[in-house]
Protein backbone atom coordinates (compact mmCIF):
# COMPACT_ATOMS: atom_id res chain seq x y z
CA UNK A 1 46.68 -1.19 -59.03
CA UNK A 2 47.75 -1.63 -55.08
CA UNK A 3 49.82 1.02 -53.22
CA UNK A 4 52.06 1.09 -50.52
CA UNK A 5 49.84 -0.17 -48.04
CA UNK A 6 48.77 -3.05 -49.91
CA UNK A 7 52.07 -4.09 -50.56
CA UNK A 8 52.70 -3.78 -46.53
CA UNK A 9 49.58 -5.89 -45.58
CA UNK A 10 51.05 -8.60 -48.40
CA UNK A 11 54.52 -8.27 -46.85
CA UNK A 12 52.80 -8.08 -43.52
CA UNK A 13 50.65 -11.91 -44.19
CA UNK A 14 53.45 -13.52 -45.92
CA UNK A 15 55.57 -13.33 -42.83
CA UNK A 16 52.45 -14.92 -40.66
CA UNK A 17 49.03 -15.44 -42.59
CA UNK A 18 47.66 -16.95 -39.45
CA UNK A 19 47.70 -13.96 -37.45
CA UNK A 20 44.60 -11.89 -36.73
CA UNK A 21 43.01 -8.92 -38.58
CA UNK A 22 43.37 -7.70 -34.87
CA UNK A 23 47.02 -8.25 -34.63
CA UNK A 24 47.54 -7.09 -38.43
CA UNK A 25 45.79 -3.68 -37.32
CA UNK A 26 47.93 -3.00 -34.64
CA UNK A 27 51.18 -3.38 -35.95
CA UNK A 28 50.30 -1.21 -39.13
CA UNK A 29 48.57 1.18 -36.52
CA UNK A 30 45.68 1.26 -38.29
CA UNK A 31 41.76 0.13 -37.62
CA UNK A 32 40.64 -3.15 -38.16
CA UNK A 33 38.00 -2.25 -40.49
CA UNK A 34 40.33 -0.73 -43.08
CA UNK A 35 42.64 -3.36 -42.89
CA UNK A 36 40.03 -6.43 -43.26
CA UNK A 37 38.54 -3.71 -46.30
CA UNK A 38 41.68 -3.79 -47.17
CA UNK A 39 42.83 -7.49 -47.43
CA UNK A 40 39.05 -8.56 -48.94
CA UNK A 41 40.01 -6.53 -51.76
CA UNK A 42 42.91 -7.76 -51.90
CA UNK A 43 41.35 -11.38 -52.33
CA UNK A 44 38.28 -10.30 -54.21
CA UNK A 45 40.38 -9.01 -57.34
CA UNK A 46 42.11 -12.21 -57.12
CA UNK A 47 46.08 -10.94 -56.06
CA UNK A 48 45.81 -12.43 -52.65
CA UNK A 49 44.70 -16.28 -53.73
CA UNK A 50 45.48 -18.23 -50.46
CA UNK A 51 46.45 -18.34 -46.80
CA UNK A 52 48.94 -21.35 -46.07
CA UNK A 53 51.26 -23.01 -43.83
CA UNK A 54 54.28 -24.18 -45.00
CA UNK A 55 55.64 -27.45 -43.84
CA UNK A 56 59.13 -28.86 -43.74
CA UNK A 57 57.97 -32.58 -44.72
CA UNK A 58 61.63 -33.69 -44.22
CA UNK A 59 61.10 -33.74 -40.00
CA UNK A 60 57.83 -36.48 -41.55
CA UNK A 61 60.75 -38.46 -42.79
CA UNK A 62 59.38 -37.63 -46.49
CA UNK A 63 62.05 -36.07 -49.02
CA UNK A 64 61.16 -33.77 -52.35
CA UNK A 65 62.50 -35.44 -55.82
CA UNK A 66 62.31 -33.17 -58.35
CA UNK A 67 61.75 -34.07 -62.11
CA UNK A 68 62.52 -31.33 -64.87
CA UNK A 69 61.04 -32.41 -68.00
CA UNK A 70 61.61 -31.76 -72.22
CA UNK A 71 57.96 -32.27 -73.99
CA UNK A 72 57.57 -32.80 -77.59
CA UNK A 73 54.72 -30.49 -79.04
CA UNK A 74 51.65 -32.49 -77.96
CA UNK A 75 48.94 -30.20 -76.37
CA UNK A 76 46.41 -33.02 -75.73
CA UNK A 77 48.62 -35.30 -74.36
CA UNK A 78 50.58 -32.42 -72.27
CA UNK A 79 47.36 -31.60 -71.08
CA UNK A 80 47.05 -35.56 -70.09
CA UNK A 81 50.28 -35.68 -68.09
CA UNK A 82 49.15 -32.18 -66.04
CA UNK A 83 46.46 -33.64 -65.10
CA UNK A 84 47.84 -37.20 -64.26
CA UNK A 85 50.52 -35.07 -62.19
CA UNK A 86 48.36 -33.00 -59.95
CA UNK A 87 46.02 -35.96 -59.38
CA UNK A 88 48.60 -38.05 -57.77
CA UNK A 89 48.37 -38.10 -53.76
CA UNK A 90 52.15 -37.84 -53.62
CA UNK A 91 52.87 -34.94 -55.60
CA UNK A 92 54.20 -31.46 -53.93
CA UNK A 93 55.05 -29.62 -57.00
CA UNK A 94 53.62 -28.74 -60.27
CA UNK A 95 54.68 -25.86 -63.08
CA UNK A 96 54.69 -25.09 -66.11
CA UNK A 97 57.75 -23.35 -67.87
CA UNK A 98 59.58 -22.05 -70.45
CA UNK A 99 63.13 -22.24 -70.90
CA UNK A 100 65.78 -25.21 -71.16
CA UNK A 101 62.54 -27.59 -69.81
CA UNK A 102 58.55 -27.76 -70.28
CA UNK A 103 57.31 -29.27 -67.12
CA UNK A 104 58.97 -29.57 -63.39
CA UNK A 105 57.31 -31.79 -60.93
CA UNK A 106 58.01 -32.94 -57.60
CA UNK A 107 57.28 -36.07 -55.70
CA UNK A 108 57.41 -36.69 -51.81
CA UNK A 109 58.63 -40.18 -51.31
CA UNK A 110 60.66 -41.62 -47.94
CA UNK A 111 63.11 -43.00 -50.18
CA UNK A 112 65.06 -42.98 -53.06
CA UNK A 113 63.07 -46.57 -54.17
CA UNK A 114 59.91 -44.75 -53.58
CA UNK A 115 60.31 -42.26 -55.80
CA UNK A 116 61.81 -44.28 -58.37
CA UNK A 117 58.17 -46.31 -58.28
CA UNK A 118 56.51 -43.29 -58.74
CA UNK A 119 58.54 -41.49 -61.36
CA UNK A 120 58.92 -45.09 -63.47
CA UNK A 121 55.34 -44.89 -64.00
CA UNK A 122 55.12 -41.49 -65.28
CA UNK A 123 57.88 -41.73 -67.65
CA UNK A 124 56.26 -44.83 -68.81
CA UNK A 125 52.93 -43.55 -68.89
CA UNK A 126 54.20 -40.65 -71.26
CA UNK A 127 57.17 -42.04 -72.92
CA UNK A 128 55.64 -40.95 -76.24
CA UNK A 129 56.21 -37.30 -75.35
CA UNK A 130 59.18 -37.23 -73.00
CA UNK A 131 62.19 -36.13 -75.16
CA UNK A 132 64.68 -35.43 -72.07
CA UNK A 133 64.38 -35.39 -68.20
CA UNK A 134 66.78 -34.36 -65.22
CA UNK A 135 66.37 -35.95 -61.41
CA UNK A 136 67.21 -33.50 -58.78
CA UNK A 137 66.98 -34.07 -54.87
CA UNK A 138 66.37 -31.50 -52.71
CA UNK A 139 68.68 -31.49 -49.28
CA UNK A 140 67.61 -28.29 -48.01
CA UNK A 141 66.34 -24.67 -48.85
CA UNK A 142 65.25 -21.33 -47.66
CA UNK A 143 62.45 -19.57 -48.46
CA UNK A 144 63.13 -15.90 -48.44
CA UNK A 145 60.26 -13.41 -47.43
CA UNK A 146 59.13 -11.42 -50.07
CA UNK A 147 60.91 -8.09 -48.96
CA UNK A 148 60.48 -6.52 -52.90
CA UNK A 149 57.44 -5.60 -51.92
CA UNK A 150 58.18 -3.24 -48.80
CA UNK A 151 62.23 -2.59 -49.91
CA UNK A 152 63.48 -4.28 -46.80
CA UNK A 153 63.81 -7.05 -44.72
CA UNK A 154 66.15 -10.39 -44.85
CA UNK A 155 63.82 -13.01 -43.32
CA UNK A 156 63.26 -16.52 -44.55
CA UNK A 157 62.44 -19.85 -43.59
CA UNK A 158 64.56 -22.78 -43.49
CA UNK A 159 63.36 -26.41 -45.27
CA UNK A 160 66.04 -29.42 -43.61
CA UNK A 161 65.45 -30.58 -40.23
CA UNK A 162 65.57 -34.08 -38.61
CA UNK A 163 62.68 -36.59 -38.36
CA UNK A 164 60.45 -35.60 -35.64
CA UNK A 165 57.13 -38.15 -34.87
CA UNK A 166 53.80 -37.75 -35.87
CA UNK A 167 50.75 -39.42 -35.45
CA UNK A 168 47.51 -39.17 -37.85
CA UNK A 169 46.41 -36.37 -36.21
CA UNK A 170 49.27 -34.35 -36.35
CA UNK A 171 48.84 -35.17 -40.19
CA UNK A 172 45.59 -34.02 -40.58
CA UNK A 173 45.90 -30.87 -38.42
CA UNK A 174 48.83 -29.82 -40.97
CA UNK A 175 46.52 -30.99 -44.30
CA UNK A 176 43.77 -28.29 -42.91
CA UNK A 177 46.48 -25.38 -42.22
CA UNK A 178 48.40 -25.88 -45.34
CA UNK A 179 45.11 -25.47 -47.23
CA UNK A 180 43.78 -22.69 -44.85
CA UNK A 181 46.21 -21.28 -41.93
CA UNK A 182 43.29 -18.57 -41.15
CA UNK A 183 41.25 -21.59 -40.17
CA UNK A 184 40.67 -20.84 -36.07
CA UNK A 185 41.47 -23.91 -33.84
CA UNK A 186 37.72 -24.16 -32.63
CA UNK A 187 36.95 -24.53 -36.62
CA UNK A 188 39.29 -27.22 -36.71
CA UNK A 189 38.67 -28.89 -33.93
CA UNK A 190 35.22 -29.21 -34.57
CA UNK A 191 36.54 -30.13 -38.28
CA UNK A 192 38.60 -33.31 -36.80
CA UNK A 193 36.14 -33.93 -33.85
CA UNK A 194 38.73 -33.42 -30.91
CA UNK A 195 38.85 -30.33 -28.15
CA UNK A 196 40.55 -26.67 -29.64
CA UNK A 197 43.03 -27.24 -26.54
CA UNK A 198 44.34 -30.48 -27.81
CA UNK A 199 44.55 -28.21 -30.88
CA UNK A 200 46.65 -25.72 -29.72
CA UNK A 201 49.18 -28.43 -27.93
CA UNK A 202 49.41 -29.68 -31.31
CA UNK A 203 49.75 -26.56 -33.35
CA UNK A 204 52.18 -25.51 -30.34
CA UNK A 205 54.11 -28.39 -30.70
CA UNK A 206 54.39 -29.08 -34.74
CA UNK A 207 55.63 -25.32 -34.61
CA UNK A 208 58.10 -25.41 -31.58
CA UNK A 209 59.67 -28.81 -33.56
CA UNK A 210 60.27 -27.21 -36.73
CA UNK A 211 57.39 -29.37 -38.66
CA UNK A 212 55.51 -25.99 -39.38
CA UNK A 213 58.24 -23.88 -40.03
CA UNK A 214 55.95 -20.73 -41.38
CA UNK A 215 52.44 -19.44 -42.49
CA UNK A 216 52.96 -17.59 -46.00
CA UNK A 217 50.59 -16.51 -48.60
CA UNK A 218 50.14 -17.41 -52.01
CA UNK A 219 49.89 -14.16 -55.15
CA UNK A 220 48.70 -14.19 -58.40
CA UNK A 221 52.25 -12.49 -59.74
CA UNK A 222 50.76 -11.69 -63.14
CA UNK A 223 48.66 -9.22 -60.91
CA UNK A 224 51.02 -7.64 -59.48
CA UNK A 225 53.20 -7.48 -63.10
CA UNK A 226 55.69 -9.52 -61.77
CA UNK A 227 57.56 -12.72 -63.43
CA UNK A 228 59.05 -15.69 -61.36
CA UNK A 229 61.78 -17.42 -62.79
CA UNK A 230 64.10 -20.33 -62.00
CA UNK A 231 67.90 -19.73 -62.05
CA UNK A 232 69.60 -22.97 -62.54
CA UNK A 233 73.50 -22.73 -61.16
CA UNK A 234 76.11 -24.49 -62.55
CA UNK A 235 79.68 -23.95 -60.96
CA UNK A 236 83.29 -24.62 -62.38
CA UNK A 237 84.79 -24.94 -59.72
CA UNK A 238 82.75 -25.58 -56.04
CA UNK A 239 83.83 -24.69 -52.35
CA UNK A 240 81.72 -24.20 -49.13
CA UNK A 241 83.08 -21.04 -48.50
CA UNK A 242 81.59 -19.09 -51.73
CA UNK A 243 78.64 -21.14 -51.67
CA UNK A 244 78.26 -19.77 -48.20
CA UNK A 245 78.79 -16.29 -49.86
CA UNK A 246 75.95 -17.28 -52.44
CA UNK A 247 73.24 -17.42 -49.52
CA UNK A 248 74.37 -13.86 -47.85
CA UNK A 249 74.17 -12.62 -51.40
CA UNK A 250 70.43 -14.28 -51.73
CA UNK A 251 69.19 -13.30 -48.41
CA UNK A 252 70.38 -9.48 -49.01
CA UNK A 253 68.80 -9.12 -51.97
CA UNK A 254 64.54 -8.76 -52.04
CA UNK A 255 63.90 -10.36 -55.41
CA UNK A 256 65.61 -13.34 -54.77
CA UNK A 257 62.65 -15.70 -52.89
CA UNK A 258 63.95 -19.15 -52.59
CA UNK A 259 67.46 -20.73 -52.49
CA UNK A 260 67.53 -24.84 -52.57
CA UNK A 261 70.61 -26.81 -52.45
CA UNK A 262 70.09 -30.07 -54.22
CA UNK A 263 71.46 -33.05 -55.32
CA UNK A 264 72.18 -33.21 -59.30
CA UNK A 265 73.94 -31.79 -62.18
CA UNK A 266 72.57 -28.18 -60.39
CA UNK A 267 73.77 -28.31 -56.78
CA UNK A 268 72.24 -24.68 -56.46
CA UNK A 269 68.39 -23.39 -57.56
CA UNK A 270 67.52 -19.61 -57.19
CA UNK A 271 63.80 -17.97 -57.39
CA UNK A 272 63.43 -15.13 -58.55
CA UNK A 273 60.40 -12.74 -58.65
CA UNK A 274 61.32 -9.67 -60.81
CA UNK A 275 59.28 -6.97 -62.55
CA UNK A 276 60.45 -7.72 -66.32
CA UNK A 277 63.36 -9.19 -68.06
CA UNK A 278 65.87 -6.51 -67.61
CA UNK A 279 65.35 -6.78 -64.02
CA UNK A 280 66.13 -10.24 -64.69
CA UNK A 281 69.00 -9.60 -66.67
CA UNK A 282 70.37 -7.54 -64.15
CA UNK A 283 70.24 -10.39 -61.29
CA UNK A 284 71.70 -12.58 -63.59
CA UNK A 285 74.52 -10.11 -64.64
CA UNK A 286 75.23 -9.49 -60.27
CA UNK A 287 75.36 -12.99 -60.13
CA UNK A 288 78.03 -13.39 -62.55
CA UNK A 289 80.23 -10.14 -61.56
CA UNK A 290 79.98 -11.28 -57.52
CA UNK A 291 80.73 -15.01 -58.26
CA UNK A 292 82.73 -15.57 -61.57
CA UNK A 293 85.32 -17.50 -59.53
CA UNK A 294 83.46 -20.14 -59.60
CA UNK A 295 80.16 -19.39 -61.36
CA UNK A 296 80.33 -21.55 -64.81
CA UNK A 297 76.72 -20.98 -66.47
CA UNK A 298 73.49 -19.86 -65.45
CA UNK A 299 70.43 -21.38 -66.94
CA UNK A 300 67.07 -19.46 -66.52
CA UNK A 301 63.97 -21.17 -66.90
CA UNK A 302 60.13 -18.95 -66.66
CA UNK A 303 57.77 -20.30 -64.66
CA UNK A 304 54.23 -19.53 -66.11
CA UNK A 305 52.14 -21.32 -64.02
CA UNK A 306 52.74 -23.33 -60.76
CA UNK A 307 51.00 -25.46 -57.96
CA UNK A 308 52.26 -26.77 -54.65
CA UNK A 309 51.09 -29.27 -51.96
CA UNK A 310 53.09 -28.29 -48.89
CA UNK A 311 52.02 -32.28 -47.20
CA UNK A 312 50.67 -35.15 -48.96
CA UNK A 313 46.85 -35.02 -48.87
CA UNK A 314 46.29 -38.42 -47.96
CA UNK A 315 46.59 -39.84 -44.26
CA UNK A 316 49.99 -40.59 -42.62
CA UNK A 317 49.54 -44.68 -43.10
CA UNK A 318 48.65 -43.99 -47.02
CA UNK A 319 51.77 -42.32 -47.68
CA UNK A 320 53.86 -45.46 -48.14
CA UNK A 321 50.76 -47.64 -49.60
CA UNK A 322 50.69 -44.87 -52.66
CA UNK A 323 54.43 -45.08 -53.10
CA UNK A 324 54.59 -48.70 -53.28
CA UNK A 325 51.20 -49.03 -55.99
């Protein structure tokens, strides 16, 4: 069971993991010990799981295809294609669901060929169990802070931005902090066998250019008796202005943790972490009452299990040699 203070040191690290148990002490105004006491509890009973950095792989000139999938009952051979999923060097999403579909997956490719390379060979691979699939592409999102857990706060990240160049360093630099953003620049640099001041020029720069565009943390929801569902939006009618209207309505409310605009028979995908299905319900029915104009149907799909690779985690010259295997 965690209490308020928990829930402020989660709050707290999901804005910036990276910062310091230092730093973290002195904006609760508390001592260092009881916070660090604090967050290795935190990790030891498994609700804190991970420290990363989240990267906006558009500005690496790599784009997110998405893949919804409808299984037929096979466990071994669902099993197979989770496994054949999260092995592949080029793939940033993974979860398992309930709902309308049984699997979503996403692939980073630089190109709509790419990813039709990569996807080709998992349909074929698994054609026997494949009923139904759905291609979505994602243009841009924001990734809301999770402000349930204090009752306040509108912040978020934004996923979009314009190519920006880097070299194999840069690469590897963001491979360590998306796995570890606690890691300290001497520990990397010794890691990648360069100087912790050519380090923090690089850190400096992948974060002043929008590459790194935040340092979250990752939960174990169950934990904290939450569920985390996908809202799937389908619109009669569609105008800038309301979707416009749609975001403000997002970033005002806490539960509501990502909002992606995409390219596909869904134009708009909501997260949502809420404490049971009423709650649910409830988001659902404010959705409806605020938007009915143009809001047509709302599909919800529960995710029960999920994995993400915020960068490929292979080198910057492998990236196109995987895609074109």
């Amino acid at each position: 069971m965690i209490d308020s203070l928990d829930r402020t040191i989660l709050y707290e690290l999901d804005l910036n993991s990276s910062q310091s148990v230092a730093d973290l002490s002195k904006k609760l105004g508390l001592s260092r010990d009881k916070v660090l006491y604090r967050m290795k509890r935190l990790q030891g009973e498994g609700i804190l799981k991970g420290f990363t950095a989240a990267i906006d792989t558009q500005k690496l000139g790599l784009f997110v295809y998405k893949t919804y999938l409808r299984l037929e009952k096979n466990e071994k051979r669902q099993d197979e294609l989770l496994s054949y999923l999260l092995a592949h060097p080029l793939m940033s999403y993974v979860a398992e669901t309930d709902g309308r579909w049984d699997l979503n997956f996403a692939i980073y490719a630089k190109n709509p060929s790419d990813f039709h390379k990569v996807q080709s060979e998992v349909l074929l691979e698994f054609s026997d169990i494949i009923k139904n699939f759905s291609v979505y592409t994602i243009v841009e999102a924001y990734r809301f802070s999770k402000s349930y857990l204090v009752g306040v706060g509108t912040g978020f990240i934004y996923f979009g931005g314009e190519l920006v160049q880097c070299d194999e360093l840069d690469y590897q630099i963001l491979h360590k902090l998306s796995q570890d953003s606690r890691i300290t620049k001497v520990e990397l640099a010794d890691n990648l066998g360069v100087s912790s001041m050519a380090i923090k020029y690089r850190v400096d720069r992948l974060e002043k250019e929008g590459v790194i565009v935040g340092y979250p943390v990752s939960l174990d929801l169950e934990k904290l008796g939450l569920l985390h569902f996908k809202l799937q939006l389908h619109f009669g009618t569609y105008d800038k202005h309301s979707e416009q209207q749609l975001l403000e309505f997002c970033k005002t409310n806490p539960n509501f943790i990502w909002f992606i605009r995409q390219i596909g028979d869904c134009m708009i995908e909501l997260e949502v972490e809420v404490e049971d299905f009423k709650h649910l319900n409830d988001l659902v029915s404010s959705l409806r009452r605020h938007f009915s104009k143009f809001l047509r149907e709302v599909d919800t799909i529960f995710i029960r299990k999920e994995q993400y690779k915020w960068v490929p985690l292979i080198s910057s010259q492998k990236v196109k040699a995987a895609s074109n295997q």
